[in-house]
PDB file of N, CA and C in Angstrom:
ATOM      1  N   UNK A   1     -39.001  61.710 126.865  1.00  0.00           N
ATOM      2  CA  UNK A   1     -40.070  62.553 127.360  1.00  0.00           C
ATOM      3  C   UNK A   1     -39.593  63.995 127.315  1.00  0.00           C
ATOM      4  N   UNK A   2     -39.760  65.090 126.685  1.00  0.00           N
ATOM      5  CA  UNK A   2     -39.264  66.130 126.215  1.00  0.00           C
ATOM      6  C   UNK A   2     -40.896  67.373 126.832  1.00  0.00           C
ATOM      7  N   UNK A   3     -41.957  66.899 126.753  1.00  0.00           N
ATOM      8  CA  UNK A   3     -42.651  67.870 127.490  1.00  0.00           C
ATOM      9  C   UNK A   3     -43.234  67.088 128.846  1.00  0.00           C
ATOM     10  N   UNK A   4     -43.410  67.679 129.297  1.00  0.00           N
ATOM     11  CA  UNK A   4     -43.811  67.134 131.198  1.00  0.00           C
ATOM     12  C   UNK A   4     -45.553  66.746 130.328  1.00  0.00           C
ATOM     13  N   UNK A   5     -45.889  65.667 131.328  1.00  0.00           N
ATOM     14  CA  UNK A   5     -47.070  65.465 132.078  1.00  0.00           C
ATOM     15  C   UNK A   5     -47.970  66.529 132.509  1.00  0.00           C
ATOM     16  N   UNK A   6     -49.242  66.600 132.467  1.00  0.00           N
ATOM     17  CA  UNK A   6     -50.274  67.787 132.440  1.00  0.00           C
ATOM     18  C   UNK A   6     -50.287  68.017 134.275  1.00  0.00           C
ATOM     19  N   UNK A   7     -49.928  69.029 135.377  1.00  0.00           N
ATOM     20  CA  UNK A   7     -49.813  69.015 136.490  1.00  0.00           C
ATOM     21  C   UNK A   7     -48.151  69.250 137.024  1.00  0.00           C
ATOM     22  N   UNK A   8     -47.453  69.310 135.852  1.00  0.00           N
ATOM     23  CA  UNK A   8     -46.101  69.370 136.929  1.00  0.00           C
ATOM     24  C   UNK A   8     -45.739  71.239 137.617  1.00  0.00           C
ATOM     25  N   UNK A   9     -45.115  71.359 138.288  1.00  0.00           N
ATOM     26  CA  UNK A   9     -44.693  72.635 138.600  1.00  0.00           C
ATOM     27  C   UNK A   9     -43.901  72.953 137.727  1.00  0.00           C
ATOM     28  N   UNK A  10     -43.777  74.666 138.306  1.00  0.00           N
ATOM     29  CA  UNK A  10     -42.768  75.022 137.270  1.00  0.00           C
ATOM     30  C   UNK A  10     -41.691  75.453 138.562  1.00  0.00           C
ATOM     31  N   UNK A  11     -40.271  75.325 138.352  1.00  0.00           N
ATOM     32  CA  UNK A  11     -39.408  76.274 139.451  1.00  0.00           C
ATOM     33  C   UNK A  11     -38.378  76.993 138.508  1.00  0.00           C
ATOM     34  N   UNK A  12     -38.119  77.662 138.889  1.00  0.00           N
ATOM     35  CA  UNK A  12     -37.524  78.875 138.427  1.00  0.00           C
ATOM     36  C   UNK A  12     -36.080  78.993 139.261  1.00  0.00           C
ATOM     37  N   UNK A  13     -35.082  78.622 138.563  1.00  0.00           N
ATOM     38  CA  UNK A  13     -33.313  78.537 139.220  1.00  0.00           C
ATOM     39  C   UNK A  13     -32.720  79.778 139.413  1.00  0.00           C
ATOM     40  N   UNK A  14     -31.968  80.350 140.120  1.00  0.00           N
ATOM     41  CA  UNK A  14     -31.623  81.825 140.894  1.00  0.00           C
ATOM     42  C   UNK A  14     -31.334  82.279 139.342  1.00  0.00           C
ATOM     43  N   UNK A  15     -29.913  81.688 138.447  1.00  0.00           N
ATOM     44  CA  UNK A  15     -29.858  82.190 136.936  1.00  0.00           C
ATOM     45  C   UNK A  15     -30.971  82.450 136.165  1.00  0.00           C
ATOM     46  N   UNK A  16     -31.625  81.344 136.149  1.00  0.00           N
ATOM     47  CA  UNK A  16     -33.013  81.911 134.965  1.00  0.00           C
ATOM     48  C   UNK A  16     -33.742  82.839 135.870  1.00  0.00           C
ATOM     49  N   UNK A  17     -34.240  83.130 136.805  1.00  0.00           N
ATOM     50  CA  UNK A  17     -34.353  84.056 137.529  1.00  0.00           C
ATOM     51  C   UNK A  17     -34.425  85.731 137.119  1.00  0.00           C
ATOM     52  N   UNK A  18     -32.598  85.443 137.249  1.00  0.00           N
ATOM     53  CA  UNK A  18     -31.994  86.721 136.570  1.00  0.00           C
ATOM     54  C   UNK A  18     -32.206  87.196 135.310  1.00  0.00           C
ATOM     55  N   UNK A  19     -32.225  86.031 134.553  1.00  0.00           N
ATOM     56  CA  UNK A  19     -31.900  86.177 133.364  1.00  0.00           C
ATOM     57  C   UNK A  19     -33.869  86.945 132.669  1.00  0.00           C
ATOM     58  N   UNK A  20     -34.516  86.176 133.505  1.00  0.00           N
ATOM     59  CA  UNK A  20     -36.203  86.612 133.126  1.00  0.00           C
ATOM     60  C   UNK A  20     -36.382  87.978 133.884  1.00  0.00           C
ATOM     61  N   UNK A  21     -35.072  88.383 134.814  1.00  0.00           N
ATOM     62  CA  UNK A  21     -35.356  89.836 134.909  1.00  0.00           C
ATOM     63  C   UNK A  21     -34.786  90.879 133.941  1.00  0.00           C
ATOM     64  N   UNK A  22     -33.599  90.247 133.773  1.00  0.00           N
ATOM     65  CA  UNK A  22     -32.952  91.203 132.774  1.00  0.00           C
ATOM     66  C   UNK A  22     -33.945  90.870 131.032  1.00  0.00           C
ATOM     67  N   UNK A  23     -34.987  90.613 130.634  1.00  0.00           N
ATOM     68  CA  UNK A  23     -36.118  90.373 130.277  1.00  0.00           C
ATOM     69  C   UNK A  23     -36.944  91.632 129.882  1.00  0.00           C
ATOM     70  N   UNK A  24     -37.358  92.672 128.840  1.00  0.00           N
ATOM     71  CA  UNK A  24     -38.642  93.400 128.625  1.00  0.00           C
ATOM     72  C   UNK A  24     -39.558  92.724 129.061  1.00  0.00           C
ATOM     73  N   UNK A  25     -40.788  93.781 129.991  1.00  0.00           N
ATOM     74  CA  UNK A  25     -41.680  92.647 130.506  1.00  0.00           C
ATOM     75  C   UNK A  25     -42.692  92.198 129.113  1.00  0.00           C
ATOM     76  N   UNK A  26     -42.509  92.660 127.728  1.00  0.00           N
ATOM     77  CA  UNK A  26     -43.419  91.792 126.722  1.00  0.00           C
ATOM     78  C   UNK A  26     -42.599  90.406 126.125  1.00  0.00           C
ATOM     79  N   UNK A  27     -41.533  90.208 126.562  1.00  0.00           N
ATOM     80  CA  UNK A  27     -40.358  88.907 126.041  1.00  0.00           C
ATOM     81  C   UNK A  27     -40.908  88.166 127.229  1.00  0.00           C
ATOM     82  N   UNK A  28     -40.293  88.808 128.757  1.00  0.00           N
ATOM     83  CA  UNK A  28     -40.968  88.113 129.926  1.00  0.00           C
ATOM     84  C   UNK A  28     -42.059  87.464 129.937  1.00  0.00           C
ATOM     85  N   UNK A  29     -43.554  88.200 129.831  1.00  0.00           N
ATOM     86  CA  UNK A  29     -44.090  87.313 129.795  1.00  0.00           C
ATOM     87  C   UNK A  29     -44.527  86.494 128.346  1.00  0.00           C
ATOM     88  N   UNK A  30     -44.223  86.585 127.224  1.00  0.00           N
ATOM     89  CA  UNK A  30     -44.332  85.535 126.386  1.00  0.00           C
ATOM     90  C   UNK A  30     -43.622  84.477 126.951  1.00  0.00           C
ATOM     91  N   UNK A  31     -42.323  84.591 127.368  1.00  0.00           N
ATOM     92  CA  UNK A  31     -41.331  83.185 127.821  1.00  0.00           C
ATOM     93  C   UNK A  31     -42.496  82.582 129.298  1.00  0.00           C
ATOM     94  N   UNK A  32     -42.857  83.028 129.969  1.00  0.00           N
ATOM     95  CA  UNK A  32     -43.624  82.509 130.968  1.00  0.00           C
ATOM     96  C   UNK A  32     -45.180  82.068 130.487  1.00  0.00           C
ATOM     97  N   UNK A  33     -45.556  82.596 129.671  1.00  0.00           N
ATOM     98  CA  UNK A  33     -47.026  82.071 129.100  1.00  0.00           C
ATOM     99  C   UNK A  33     -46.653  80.792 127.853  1.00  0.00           C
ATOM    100  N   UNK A  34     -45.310  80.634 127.426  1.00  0.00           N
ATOM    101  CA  UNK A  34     -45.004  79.313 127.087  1.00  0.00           C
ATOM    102  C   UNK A  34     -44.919  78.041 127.731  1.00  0.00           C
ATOM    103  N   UNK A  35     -43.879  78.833 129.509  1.00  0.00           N
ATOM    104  CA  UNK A  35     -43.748  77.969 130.624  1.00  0.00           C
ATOM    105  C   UNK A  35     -45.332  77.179 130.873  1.00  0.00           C
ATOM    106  N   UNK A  36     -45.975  77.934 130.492  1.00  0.00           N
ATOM    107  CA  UNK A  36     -47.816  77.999 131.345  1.00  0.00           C
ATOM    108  C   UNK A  36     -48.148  76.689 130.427  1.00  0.00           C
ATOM    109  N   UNK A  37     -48.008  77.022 129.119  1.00  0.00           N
ATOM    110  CA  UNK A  37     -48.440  75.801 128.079  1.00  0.00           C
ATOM    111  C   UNK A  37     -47.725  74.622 127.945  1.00  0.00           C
ATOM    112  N   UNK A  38     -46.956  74.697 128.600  1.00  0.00           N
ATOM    113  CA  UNK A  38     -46.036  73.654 128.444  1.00  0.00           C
ATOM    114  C   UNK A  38     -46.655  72.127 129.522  1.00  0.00           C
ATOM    115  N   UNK A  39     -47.105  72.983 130.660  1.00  0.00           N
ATOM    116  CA  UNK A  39     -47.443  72.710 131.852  1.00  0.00           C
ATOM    117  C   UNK A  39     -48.924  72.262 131.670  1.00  0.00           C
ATOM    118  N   UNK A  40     -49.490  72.595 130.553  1.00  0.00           N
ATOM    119  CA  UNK A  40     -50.881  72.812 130.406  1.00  0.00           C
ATOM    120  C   UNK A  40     -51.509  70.915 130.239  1.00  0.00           C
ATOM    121  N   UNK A  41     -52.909  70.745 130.489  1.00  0.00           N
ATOM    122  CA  UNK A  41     -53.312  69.499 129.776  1.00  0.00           C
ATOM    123  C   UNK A  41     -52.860  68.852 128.712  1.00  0.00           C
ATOM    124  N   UNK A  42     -52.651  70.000 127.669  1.00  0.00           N
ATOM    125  CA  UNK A  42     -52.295  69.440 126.464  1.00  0.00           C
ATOM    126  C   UNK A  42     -50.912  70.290 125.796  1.00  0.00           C
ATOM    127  N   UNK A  43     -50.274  69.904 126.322  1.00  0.00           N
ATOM    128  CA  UNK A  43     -48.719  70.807 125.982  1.00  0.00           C
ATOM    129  C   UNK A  43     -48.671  71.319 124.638  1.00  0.00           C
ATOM    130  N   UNK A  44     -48.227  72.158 124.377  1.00  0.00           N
ATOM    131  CA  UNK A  44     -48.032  73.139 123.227  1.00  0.00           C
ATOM    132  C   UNK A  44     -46.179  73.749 123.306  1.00  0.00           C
ATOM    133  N   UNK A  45     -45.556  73.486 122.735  1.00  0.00           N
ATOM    134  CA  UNK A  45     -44.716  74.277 122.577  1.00  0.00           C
ATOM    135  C   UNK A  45     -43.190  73.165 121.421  1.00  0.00           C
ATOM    136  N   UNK A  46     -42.292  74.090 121.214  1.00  0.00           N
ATOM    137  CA  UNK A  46     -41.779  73.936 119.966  1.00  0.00           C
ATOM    138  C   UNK A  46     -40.317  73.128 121.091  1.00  0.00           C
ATOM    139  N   UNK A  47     -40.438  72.181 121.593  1.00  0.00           N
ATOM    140  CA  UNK A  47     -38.944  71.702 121.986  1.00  0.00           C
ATOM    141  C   UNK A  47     -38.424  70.479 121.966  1.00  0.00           C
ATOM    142  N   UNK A  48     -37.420  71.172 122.178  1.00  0.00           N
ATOM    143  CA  UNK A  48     -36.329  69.238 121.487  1.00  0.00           C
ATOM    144  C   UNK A  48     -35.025  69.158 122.944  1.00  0.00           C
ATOM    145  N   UNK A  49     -34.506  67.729 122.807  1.00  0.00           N
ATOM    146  CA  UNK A  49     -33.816  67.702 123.775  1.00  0.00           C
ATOM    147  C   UNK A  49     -32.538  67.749 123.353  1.00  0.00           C
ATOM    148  N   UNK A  50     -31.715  68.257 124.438  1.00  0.00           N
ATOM    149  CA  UNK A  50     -30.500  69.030 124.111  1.00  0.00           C
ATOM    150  C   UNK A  50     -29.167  68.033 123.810  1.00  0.00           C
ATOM    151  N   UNK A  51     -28.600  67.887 123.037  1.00  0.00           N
ATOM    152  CA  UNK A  51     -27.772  67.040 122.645  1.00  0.00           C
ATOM    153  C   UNK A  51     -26.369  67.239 123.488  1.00  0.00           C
ATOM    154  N   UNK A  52     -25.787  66.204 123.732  1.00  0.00           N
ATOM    155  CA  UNK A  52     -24.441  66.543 124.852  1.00  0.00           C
ATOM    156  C   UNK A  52     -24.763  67.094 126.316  1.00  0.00           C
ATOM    157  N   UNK A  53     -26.213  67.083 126.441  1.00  0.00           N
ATOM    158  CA  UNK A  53     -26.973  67.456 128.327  1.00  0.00           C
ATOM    159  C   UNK A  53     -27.598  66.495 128.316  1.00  0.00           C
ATOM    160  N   UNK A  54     -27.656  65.311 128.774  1.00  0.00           N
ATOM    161  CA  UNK A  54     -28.753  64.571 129.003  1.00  0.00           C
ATOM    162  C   UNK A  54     -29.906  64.827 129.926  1.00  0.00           C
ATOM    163  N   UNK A  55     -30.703  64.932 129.882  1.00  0.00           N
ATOM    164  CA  UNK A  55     -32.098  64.971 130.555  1.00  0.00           C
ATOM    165  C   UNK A  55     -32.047  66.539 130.493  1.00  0.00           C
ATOM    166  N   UNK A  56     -31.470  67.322 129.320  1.00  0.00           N
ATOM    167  CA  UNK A  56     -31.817  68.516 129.391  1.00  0.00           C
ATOM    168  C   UNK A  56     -32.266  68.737 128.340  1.00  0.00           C
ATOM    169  N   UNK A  57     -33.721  70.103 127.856  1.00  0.00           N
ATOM    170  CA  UNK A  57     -34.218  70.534 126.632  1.00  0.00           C
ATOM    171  C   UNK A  57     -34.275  71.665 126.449  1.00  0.00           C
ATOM    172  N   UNK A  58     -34.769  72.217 125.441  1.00  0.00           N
ATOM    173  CA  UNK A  58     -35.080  73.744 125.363  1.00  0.00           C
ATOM    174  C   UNK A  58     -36.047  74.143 124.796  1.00  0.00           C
ATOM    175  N   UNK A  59     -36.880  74.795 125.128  1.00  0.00           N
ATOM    176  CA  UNK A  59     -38.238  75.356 124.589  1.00  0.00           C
ATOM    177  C   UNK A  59     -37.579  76.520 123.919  1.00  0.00           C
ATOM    178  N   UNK A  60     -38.298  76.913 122.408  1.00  0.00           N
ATOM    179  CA  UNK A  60     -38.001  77.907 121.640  1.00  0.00           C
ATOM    180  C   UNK A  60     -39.376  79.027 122.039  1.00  0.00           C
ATOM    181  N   UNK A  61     -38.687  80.276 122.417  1.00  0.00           N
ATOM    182  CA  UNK A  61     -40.108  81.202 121.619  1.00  0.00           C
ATOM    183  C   UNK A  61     -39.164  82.572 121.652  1.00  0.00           C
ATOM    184  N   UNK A  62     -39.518  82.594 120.285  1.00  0.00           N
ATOM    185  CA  UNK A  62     -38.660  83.532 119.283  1.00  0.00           C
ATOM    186  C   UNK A  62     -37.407  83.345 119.197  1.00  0.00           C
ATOM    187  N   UNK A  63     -36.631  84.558 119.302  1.00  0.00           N
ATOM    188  CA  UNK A  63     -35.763  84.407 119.420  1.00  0.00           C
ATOM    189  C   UNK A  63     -34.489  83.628 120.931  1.00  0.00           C
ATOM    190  N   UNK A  64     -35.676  83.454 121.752  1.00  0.00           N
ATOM    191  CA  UNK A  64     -35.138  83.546 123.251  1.00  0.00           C
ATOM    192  C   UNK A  64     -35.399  81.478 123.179  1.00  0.00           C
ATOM    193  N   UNK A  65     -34.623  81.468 124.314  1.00  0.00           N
ATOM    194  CA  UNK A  65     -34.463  79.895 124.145  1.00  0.00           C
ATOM    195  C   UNK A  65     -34.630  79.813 126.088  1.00  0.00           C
ATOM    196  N   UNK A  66     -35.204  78.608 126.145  1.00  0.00           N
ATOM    197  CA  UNK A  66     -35.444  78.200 127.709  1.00  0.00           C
ATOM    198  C   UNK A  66     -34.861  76.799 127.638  1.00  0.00           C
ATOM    199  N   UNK A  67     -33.955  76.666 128.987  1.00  0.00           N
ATOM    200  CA  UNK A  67     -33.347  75.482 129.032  1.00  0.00           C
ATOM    201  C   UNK A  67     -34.007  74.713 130.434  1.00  0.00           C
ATOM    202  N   UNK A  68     -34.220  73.637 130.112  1.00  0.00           N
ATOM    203  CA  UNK A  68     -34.719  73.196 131.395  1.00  0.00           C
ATOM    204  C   UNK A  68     -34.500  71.479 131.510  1.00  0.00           C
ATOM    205  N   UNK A  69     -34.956  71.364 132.378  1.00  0.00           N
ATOM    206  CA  UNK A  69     -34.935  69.691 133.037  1.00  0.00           C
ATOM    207  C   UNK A  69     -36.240  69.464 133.335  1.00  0.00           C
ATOM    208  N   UNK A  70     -36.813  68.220 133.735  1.00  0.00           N
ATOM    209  CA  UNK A  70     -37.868  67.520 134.244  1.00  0.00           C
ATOM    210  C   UNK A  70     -37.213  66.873 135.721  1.00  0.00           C
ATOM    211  N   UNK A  71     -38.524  67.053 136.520  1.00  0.00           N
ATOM    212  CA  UNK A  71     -37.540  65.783 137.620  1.00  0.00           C
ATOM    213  C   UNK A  71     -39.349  65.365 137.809  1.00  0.00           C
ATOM    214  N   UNK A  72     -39.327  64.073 137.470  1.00  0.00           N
ATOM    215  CA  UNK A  72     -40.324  63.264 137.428  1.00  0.00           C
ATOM    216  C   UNK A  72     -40.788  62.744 138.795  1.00  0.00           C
ATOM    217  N   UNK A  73     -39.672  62.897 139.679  1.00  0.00           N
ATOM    218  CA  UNK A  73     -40.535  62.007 141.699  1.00  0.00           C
ATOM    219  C   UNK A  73     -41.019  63.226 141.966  1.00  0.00           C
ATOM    220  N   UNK A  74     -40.922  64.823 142.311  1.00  0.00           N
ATOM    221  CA  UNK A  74     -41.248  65.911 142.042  1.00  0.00           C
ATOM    222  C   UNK A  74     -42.563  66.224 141.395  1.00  0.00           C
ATOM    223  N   UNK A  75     -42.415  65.874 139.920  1.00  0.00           N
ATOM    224  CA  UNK A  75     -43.453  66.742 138.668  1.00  0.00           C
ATOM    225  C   UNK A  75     -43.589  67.734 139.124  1.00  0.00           C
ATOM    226  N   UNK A  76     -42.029  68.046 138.499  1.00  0.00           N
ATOM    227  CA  UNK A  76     -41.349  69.908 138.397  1.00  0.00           C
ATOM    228  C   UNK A  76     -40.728  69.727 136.720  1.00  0.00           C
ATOM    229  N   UNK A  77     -40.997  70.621 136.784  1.00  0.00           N
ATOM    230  CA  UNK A  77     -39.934  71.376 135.313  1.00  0.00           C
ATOM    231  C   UNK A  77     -39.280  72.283 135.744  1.00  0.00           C
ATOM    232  N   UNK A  78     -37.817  72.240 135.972  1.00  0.00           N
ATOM    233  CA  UNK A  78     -37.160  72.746 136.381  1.00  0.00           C
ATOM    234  C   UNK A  78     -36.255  74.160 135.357  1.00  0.00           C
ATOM    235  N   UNK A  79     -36.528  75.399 135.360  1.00  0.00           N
ATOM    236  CA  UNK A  79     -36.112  76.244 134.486  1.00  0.00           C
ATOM    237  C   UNK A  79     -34.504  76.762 134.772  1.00  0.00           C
ATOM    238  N   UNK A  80     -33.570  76.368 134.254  1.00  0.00           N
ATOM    239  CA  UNK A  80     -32.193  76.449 134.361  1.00  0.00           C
ATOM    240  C   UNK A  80     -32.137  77.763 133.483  1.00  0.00           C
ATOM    241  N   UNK A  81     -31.839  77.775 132.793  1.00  0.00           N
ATOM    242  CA  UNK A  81     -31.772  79.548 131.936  1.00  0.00           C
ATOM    243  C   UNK A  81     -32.342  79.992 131.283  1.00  0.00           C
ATOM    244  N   UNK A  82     -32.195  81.057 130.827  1.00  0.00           N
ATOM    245  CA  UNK A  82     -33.457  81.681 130.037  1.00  0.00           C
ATOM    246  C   UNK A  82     -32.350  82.928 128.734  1.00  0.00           C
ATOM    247  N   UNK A  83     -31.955  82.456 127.797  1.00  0.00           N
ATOM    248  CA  UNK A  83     -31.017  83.322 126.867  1.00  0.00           C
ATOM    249  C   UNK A  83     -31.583  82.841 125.656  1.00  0.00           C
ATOM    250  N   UNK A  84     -30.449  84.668 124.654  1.00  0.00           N
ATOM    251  CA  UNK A  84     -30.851  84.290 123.217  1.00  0.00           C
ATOM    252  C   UNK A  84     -30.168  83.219 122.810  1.00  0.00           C
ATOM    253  N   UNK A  85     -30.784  83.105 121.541  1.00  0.00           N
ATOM    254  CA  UNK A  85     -30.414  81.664 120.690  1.00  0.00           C
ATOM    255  C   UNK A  85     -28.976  82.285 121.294  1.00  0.00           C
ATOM    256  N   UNK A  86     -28.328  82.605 120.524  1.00  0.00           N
ATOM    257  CA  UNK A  86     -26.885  82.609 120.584  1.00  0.00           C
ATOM    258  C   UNK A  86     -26.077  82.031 121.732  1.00  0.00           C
ATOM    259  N   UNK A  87     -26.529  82.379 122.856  1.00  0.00           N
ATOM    260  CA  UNK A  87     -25.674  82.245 124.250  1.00  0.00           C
ATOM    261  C   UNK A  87     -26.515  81.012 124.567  1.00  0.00           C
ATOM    262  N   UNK A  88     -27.550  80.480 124.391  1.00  0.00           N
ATOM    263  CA  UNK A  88     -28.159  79.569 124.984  1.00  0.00           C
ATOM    264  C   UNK A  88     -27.773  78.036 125.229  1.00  0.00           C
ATOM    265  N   UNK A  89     -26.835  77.299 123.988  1.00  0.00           N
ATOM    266  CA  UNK A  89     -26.229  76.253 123.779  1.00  0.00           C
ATOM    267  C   UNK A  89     -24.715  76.218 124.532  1.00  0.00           C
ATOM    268  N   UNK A  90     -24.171  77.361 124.975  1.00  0.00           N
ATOM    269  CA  UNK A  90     -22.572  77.270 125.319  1.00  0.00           C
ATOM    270  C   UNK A  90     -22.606  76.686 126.599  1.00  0.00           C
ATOM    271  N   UNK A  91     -22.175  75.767 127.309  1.00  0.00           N
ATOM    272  CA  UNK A  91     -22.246  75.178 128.701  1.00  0.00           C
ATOM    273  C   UNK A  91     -22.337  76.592 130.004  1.00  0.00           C
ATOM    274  N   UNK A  92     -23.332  76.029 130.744  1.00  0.00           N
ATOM    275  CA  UNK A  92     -23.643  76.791 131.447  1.00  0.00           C
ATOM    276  C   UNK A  92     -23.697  76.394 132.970  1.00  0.00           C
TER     277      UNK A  92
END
C-alpha cells in the first residue's frame, strides 16, 4: 500500500517541519498541494516505496522528494522529511 486510503490525515514531524520552512513558499506549497492529492479520493502522485525502510515511501515533485510512512489504526500519513533528491535517500 504505497498511497493512503481517501480520508487519512496528514502530520507533519518537527524535521519535515523545518525542512518545509527552510522551503521558497512556491516549492512549499507545491510539496503540500501534492500532500493534499495524495490524501485526496482519488490519489494522484508519482511514489514508490523505499527500499532498505520498510513501511517507508517517497513522493516525488520535482526536484524535492517527501519521505513518509502510513500508520493505518490512525489514517495518518505521517511526513518524516522533506529534501532534495540528493540528501533525501541517506538515513535519516
Amino acid at each position: 500500500m504505497s498511497t493512503p486510503p481517501a480520508g487519512y490525515s496528514i502530520e507533519i514531524t518537527r524535521p519535515a517541519a523545518r525542512d518545509l520552512r527552510r522551503l521558497d513558499r512556491p516549492i512549499r506549497m507545491r510539496v503540500l498541494d501534492a500532500l493534499e492529492r495524495l490524501t485526496a479520493p482519488r490519489p494522484a502522485g508519482d511514489v514508490r516505496a523505499l527500499t532498505g525502510h520498510p513501511g517507508q515511501y517517497r513522493l516525488r515533485v520535482g526536484d524535492w522528494r517527501v519521505r513518509y510512512k502510513l500508520n493505518s489504526d490512525h489514517q495518518q500519513l505521517i511526513v518524516l522529511r522533506v529534501l532534495p533528491r540528493g540528501r533525501a535517500y541517506r538515513d535519516t
